[in-house]
Protein backbone atom coordinates (compact mmCIF):
# COMPACT_ATOMS: atom_id res chain seq x y z
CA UNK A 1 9.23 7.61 -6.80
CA UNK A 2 10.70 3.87 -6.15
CA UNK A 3 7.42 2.35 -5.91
CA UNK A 4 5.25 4.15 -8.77
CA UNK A 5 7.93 4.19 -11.79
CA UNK A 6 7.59 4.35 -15.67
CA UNK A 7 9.67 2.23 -17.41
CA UNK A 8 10.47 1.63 -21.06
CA UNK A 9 7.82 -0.72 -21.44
CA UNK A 10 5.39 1.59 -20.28
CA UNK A 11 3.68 3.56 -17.95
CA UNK A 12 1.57 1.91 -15.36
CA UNK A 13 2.72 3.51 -12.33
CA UNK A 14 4.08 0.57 -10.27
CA UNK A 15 7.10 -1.28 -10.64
CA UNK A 16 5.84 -4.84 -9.82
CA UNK A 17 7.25 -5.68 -6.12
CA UNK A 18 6.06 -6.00 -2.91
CA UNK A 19 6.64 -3.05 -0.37
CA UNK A 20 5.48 -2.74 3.36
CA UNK A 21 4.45 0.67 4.39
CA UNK A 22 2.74 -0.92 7.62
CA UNK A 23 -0.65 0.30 7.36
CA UNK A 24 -2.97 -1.61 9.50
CA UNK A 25 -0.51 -3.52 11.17
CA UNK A 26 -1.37 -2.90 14.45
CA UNK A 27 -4.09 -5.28 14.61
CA UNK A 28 -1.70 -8.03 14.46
CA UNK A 29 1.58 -6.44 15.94
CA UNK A 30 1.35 -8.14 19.61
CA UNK A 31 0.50 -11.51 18.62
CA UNK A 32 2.94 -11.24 15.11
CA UNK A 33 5.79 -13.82 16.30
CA UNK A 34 2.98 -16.36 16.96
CA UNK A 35 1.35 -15.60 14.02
CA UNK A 36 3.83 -15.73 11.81
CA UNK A 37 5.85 -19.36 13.62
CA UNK A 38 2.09 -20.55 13.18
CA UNK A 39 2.21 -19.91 9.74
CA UNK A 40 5.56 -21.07 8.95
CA UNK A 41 5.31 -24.46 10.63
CA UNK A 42 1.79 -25.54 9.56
CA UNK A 43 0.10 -26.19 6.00
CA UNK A 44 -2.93 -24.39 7.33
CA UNK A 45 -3.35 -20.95 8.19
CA UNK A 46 -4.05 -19.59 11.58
CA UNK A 47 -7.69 -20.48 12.34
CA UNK A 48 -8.01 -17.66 15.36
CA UNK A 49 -7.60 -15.01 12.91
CA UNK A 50 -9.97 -12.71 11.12
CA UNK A 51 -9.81 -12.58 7.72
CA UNK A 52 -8.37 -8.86 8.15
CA UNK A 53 -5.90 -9.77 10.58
CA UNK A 54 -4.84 -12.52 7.77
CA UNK A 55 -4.57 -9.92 5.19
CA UNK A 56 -2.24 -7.59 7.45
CA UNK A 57 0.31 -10.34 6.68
CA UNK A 58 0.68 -9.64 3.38
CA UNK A 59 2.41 -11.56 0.76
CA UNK A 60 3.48 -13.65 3.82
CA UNK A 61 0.71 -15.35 4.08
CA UNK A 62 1.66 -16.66 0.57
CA UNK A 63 5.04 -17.76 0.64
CA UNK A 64 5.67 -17.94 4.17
CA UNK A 65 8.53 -15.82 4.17
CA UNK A 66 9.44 -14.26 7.29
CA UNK A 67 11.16 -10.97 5.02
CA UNK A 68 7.22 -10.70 3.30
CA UNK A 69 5.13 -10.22 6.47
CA UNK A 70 3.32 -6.40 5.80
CA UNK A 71 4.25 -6.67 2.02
CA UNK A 72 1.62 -5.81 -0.67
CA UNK A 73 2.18 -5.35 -4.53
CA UNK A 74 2.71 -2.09 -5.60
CA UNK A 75 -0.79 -0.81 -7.80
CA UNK A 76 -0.85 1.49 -10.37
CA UNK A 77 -1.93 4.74 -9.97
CA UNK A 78 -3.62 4.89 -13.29
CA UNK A 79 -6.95 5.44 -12.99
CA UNK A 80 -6.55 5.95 -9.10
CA UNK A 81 -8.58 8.76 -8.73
CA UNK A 82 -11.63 6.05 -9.22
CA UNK A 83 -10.24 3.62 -7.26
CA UNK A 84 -11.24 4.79 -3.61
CA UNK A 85 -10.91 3.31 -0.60
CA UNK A 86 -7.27 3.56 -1.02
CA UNK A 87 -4.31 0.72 1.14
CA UNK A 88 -5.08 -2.79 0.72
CA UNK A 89 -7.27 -2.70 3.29
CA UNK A 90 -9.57 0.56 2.41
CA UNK A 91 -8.99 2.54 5.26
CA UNK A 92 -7.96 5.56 3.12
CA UNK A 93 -10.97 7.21 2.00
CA UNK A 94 -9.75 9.46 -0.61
CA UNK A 95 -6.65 10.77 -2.42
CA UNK A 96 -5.55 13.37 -0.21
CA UNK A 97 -5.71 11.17 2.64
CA UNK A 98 -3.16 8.28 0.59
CA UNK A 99 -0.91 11.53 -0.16
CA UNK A 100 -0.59 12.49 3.67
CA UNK A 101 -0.25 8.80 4.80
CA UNK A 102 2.74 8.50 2.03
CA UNK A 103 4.15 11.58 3.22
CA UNK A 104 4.45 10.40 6.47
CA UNK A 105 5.42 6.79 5.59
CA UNK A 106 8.45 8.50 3.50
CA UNK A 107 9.48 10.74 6.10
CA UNK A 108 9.38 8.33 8.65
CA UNK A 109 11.44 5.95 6.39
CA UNK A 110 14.22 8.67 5.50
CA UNK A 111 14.26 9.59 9.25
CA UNK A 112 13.53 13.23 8.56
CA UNK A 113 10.32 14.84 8.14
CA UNK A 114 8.58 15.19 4.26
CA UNK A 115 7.31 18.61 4.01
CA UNK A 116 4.71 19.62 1.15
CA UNK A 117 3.07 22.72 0.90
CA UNK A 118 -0.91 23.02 0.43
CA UNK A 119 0.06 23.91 -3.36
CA UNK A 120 2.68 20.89 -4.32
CA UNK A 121 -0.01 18.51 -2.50
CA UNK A 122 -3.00 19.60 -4.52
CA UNK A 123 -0.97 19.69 -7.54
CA UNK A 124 0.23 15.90 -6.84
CA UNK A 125 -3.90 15.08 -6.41
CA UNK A 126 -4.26 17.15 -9.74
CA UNK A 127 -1.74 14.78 -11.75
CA UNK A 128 -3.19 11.47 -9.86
CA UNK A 129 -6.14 12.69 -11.29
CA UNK A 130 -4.79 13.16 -14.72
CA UNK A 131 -3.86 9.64 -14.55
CA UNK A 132 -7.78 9.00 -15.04
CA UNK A 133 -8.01 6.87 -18.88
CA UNK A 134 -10.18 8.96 -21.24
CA UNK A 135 -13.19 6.23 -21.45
CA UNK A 136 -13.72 6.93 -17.68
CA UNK A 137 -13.23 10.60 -17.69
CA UNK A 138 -16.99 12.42 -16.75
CA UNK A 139 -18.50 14.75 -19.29
């Protein structure tokens, strides 16, 4: 609801920050303090990292700011439902997968569990879907 907002300007779905929800961060997580020091203390980036394990940075890897590591922009969910893989690093195959994995992130972050029913969840993958723009709707 934070993340995915309309807003008198319009309705794109996304406010415009940078969030971390930590997915995929575990390829990094043990080496992360020398990652990051590496990265704050040199004009070049770390050269025994993959390209992935760059990426799992996040916006940190731009501005080499300690609060950005995990950080990625917020995208809209318009069209979304043609925008699979899903997470910034396409290891969500399809909608309902993204839905569980935000479920879980937003429990986890209000310390309780998030329970949806089988009904509220398909209906959320029904509106995502409704998000779809007209020229790319099927026949």
């Amino acid at each position: 609801m934070s993340c995915h907002t309309i807003n008198k300007d319009g309705a794109l779905f996304a406010d415009g920050r940078f969030h971390r929800l930590g997915v995929g961060f575990k390829a990094i997580e043990s080496r992360l303090s020398a990652i990051a020091l590496r990265y704050v203390n040199s004009d070049e980036p770390a050269t025994n990292l993959t390209p992935r394990e760059i990426s799992e940075l996040g916006r940190f890897s731009v501005t080499r700011k300690p609060a950005d590591i995990g950080k990625f922009k917020t995208p809209s969910l318009r069209n979304v439902a043609l925008t699979a893989p899903y997470m910034h690093d396409g290891s969500v195959a399809t909608l309902e997968e993204a839905i569980e994995l935000e479920i879980y992130y937003r429990g986890t972050e209000a310390k309780r569990p998030l329970i949806l029913t089988p009904q509220v969840k398909a209906n959320l993958v029904a509106f995502l879907k409704a998000l779809t723009s007209r020229e790319y709707e099927s026949d």
